[in-house]
PDB file of N, CA and C in Angstrom:
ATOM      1  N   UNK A   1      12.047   6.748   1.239  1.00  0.00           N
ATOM      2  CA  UNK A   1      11.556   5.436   1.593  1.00  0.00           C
ATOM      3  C   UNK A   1      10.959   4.784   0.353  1.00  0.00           C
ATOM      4  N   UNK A   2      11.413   3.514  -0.307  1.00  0.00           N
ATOM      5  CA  UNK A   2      10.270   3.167  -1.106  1.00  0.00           C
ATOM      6  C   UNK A   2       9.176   2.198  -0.260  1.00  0.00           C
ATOM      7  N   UNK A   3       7.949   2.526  -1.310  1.00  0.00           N
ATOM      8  CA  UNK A   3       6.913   2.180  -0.829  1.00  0.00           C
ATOM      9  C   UNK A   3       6.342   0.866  -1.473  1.00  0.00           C
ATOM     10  N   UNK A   4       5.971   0.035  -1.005  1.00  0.00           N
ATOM     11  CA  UNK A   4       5.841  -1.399  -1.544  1.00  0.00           C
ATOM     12  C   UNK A   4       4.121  -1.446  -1.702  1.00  0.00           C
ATOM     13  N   UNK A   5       3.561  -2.274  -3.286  1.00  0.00           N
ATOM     14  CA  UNK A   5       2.252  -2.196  -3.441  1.00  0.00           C
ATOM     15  C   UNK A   5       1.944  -3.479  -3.086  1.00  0.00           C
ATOM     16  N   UNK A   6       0.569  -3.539  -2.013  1.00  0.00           N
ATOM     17  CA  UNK A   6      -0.217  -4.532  -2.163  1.00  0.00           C
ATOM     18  C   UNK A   6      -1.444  -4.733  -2.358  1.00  0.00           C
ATOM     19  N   UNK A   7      -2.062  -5.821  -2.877  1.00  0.00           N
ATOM     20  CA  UNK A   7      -3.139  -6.188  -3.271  1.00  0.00           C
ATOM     21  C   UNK A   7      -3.640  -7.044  -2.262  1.00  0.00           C
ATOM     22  N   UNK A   8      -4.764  -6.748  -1.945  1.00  0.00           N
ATOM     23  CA  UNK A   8      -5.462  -7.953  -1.017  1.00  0.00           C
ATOM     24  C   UNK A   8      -6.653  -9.092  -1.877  1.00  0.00           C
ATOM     25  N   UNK A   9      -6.238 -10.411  -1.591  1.00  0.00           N
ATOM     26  CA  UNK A   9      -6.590 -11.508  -2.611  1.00  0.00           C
ATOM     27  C   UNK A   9      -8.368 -11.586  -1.964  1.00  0.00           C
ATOM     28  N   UNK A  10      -8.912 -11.246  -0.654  1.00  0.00           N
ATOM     29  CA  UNK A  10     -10.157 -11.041  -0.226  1.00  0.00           C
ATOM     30  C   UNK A  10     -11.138  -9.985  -0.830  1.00  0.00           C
ATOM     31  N   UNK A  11     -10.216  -8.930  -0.433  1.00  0.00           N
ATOM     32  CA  UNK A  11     -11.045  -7.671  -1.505  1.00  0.00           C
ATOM     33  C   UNK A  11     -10.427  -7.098  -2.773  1.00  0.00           C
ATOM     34  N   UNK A  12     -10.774  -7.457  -3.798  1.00  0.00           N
ATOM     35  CA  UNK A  12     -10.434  -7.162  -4.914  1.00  0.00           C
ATOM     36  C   UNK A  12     -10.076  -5.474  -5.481  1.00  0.00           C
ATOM     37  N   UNK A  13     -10.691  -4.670  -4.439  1.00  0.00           N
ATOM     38  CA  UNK A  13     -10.933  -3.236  -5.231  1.00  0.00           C
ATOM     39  C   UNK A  13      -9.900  -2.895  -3.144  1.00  0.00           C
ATOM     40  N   UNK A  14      -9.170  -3.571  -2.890  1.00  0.00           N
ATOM     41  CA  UNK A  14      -8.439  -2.551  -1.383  1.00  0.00           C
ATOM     42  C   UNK A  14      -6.574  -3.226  -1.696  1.00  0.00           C
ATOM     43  N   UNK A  15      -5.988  -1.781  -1.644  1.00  0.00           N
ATOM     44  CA  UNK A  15      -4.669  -2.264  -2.003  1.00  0.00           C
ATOM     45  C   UNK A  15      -4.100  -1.673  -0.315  1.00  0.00           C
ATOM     46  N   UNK A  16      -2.756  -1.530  -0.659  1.00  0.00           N
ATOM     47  CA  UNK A  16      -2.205  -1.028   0.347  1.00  0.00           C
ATOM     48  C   UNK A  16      -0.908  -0.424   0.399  1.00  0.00           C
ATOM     49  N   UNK A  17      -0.720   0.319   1.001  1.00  0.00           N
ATOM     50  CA  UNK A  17       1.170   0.686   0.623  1.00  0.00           C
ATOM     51  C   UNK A  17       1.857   0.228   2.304  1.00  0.00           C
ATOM     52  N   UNK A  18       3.434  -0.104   2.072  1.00  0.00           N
ATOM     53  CA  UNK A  18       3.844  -0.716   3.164  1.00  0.00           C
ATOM     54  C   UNK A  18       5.007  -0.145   3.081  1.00  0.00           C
ATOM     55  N   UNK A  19       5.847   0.109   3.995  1.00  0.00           N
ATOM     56  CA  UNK A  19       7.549   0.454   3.822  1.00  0.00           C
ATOM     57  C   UNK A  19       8.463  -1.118   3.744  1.00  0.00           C
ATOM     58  N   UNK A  20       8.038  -2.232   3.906  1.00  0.00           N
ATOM     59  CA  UNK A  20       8.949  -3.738   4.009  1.00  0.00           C
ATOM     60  C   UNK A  20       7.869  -4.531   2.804  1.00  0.00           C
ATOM     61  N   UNK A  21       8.676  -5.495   2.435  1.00  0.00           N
ATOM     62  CA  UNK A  21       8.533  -5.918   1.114  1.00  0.00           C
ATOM     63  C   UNK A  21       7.613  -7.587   1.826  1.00  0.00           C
ATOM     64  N   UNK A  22       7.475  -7.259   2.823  1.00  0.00           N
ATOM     65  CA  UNK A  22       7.151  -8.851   2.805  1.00  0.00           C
ATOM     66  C   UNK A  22       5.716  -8.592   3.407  1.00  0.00           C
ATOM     67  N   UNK A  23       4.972  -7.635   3.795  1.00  0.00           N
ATOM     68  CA  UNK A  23       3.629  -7.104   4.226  1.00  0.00           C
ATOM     69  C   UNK A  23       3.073  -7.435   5.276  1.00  0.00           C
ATOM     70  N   UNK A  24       4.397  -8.266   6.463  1.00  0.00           N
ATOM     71  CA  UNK A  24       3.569  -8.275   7.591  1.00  0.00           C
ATOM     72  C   UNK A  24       3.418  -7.812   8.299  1.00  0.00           C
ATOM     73  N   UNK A  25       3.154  -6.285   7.784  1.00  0.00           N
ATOM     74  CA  UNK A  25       2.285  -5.362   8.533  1.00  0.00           C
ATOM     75  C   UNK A  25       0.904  -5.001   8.796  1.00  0.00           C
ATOM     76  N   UNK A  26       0.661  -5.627   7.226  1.00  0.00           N
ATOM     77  CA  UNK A  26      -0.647  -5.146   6.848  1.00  0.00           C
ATOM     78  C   UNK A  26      -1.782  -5.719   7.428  1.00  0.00           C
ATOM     79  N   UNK A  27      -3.018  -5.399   7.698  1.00  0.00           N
ATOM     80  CA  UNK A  27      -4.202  -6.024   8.463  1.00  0.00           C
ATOM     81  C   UNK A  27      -4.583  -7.331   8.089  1.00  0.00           C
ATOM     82  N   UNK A  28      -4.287  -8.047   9.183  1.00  0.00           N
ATOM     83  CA  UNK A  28      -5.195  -9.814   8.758  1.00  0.00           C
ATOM     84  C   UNK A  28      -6.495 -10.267   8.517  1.00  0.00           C
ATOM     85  N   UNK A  29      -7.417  -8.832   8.435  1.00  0.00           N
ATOM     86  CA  UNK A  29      -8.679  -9.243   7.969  1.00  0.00           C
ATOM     87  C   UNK A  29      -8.730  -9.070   6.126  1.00  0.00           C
ATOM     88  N   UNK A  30      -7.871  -8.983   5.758  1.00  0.00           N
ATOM     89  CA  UNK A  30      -7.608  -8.682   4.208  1.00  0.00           C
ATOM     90  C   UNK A  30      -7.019  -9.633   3.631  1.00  0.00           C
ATOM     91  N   UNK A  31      -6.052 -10.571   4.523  1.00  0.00           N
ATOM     92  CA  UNK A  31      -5.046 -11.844   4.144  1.00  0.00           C
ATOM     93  C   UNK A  31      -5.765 -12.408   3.127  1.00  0.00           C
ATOM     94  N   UNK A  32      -4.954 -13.162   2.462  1.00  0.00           N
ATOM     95  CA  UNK A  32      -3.944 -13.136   2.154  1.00  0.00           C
ATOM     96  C   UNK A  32      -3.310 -11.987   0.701  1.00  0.00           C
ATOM     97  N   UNK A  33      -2.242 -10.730   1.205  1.00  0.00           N
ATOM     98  CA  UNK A  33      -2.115 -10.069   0.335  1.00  0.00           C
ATOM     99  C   UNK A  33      -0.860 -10.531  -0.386  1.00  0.00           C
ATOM    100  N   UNK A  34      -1.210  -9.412  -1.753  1.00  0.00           N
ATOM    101  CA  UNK A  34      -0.013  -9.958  -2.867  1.00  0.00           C
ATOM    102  C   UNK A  34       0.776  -9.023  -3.136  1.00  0.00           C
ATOM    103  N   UNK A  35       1.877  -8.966  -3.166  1.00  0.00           N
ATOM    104  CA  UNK A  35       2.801  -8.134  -3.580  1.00  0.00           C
ATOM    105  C   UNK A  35       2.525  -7.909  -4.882  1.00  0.00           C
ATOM    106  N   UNK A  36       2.255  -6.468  -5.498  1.00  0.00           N
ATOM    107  CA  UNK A  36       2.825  -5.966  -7.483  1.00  0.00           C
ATOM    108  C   UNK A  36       3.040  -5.044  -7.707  1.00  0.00           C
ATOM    109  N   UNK A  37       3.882  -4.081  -6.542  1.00  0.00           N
ATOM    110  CA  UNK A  37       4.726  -3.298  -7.250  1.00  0.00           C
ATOM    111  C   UNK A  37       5.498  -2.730  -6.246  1.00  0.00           C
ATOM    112  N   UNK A  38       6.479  -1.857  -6.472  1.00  0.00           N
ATOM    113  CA  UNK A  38       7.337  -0.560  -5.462  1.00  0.00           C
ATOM    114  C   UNK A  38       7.504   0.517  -6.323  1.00  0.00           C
ATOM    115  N   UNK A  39       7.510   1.374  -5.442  1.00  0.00           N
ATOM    116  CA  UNK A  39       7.581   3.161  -5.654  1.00  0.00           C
ATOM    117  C   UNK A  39       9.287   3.183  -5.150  1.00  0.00           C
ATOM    118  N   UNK A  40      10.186   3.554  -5.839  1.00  0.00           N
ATOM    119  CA  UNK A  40      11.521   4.364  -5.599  1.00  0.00           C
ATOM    120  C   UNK A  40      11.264   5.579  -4.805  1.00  0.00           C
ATOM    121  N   UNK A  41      12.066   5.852  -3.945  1.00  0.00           N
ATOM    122  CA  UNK A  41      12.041   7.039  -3.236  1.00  0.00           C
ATOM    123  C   UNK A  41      11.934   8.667  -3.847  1.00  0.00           C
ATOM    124  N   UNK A  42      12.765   8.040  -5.427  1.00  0.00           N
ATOM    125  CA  UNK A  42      12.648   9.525  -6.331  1.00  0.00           C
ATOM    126  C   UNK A  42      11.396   8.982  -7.297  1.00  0.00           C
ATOM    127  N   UNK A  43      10.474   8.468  -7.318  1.00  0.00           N
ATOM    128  CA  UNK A  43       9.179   8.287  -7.983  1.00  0.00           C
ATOM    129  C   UNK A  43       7.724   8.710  -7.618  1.00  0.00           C
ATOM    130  N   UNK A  44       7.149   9.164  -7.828  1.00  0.00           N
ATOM    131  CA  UNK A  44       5.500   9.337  -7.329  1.00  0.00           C
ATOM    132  C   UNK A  44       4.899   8.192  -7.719  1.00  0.00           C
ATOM    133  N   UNK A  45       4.272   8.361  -6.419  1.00  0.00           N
ATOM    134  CA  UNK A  45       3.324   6.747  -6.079  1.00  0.00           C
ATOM    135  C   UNK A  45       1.904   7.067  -7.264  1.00  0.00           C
ATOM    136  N   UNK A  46       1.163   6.148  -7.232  1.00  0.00           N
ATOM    137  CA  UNK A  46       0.209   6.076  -8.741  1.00  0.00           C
ATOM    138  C   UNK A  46      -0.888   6.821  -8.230  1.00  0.00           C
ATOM    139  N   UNK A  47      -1.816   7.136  -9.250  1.00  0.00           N
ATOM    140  CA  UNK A  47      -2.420   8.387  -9.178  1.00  0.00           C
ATOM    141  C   UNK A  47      -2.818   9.191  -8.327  1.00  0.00           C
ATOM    142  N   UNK A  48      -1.963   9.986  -8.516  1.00  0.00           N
ATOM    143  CA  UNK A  48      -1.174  11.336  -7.798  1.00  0.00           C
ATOM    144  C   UNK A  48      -1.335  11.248  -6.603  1.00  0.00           C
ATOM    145  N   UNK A  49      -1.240  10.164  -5.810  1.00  0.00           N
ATOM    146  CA  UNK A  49      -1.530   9.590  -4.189  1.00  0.00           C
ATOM    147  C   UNK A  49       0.108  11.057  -3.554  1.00  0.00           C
ATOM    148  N   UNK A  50      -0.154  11.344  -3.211  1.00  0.00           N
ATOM    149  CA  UNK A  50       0.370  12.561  -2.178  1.00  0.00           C
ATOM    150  C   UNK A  50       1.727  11.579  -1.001  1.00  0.00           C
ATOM    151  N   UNK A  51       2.926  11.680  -1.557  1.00  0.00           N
ATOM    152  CA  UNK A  51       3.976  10.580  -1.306  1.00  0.00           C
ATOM    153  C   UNK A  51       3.694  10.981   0.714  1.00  0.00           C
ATOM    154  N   UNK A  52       3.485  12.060   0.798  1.00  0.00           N
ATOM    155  CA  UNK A  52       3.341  12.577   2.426  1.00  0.00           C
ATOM    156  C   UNK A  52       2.682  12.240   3.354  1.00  0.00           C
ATOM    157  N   UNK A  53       1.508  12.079   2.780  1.00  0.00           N
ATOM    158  CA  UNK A  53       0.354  11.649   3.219  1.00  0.00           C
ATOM    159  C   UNK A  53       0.314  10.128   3.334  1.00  0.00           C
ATOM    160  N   UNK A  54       1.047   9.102   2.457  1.00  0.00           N
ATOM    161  CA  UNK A  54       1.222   8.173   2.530  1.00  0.00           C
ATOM    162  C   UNK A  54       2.612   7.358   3.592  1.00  0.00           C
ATOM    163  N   UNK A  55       3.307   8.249   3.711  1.00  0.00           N
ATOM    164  CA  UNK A  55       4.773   8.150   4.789  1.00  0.00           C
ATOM    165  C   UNK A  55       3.596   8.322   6.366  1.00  0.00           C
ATOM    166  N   UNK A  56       3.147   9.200   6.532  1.00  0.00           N
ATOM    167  CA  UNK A  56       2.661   9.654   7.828  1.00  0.00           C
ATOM    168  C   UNK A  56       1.750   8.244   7.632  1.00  0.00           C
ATOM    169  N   UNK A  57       1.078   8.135   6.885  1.00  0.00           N
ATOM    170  CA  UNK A  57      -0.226   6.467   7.522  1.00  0.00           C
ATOM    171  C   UNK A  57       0.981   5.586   7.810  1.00  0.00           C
ATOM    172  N   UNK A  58       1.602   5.160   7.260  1.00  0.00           N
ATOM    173  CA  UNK A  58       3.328   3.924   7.038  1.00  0.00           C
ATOM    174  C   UNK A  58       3.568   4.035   8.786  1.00  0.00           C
ATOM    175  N   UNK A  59       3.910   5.782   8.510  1.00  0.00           N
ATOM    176  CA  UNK A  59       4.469   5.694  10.197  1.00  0.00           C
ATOM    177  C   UNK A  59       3.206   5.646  11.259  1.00  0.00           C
ATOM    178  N   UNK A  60       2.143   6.117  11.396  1.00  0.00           N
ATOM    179  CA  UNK A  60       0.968   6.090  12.419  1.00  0.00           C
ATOM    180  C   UNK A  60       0.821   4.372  12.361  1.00  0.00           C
ATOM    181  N   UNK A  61       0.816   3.939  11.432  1.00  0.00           N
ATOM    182  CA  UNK A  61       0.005   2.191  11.226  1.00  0.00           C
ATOM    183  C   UNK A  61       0.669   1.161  11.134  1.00  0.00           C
ATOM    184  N   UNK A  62       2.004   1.386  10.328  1.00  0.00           N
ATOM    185  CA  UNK A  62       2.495   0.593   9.932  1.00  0.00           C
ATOM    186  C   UNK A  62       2.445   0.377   8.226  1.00  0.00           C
ATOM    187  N   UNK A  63       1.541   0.739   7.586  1.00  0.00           N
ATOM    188  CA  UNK A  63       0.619   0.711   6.303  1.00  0.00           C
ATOM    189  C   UNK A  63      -0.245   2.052   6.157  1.00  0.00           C
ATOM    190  N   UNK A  64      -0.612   2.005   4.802  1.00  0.00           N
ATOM    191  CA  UNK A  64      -1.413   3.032   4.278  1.00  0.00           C
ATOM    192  C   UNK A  64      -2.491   2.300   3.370  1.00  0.00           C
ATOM    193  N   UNK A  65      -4.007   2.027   3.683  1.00  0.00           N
ATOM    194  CA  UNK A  65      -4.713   1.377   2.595  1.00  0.00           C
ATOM    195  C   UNK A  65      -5.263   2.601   1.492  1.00  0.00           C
ATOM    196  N   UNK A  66      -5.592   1.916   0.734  1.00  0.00           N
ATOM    197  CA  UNK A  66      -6.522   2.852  -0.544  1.00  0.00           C
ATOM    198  C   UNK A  66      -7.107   1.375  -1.282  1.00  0.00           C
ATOM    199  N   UNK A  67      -8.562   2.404  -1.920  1.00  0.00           N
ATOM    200  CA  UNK A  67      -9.407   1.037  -2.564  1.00  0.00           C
ATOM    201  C   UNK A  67      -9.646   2.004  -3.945  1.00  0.00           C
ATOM    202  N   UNK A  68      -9.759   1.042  -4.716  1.00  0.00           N
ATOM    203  CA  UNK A  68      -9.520   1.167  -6.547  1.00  0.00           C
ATOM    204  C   UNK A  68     -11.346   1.811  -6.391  1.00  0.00           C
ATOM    205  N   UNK A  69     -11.528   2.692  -7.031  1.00  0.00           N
ATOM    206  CA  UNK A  69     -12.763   2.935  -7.731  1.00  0.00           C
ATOM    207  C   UNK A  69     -14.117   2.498  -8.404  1.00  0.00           C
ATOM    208  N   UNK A  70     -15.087   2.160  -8.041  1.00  0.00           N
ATOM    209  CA  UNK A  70     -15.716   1.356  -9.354  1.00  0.00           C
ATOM    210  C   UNK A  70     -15.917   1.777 -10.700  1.00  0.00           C
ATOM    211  N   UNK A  71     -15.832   1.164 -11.652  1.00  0.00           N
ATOM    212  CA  UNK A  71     -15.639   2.019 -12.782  1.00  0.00           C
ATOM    213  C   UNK A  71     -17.198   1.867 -13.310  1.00  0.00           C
TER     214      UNK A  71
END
């Protein structure tokens, strides 16, 4: 499956992964999100996010969120 990256333009530090390129899956309290990137099916998703763990949220939700770190 590739996995499609989004950014949510509300919260700056909450992305999301989606299986469809157009994200209307993803939760409307985050709207409006941005598409910037995809994972190939033979690629690992970015840091070292566990491609499995991310298919099973896709399929339970629809989506998989994750939020960036503070540095």
């Amino acid at each position: 499956m590739k996995l499609y990256i989004f950014k949510s333009e509300t919260r700056t530090d909450l992305r999301a992964f989606c299986d469809e390129s157009s994200g209307a899956k993803l939760p409307d309290r985050f709207r409006p999100w941005r598409a910037i990137g995809v994972v190939r099916p033979d690629r690992a998703p970015p840091h070292n996010f566990p491609r499995a763990a991310i298919e099973q949220g896709i399929a339970d939700n629809g989506f998989q969120l994750w939020r960036l770190k503070k540095s």
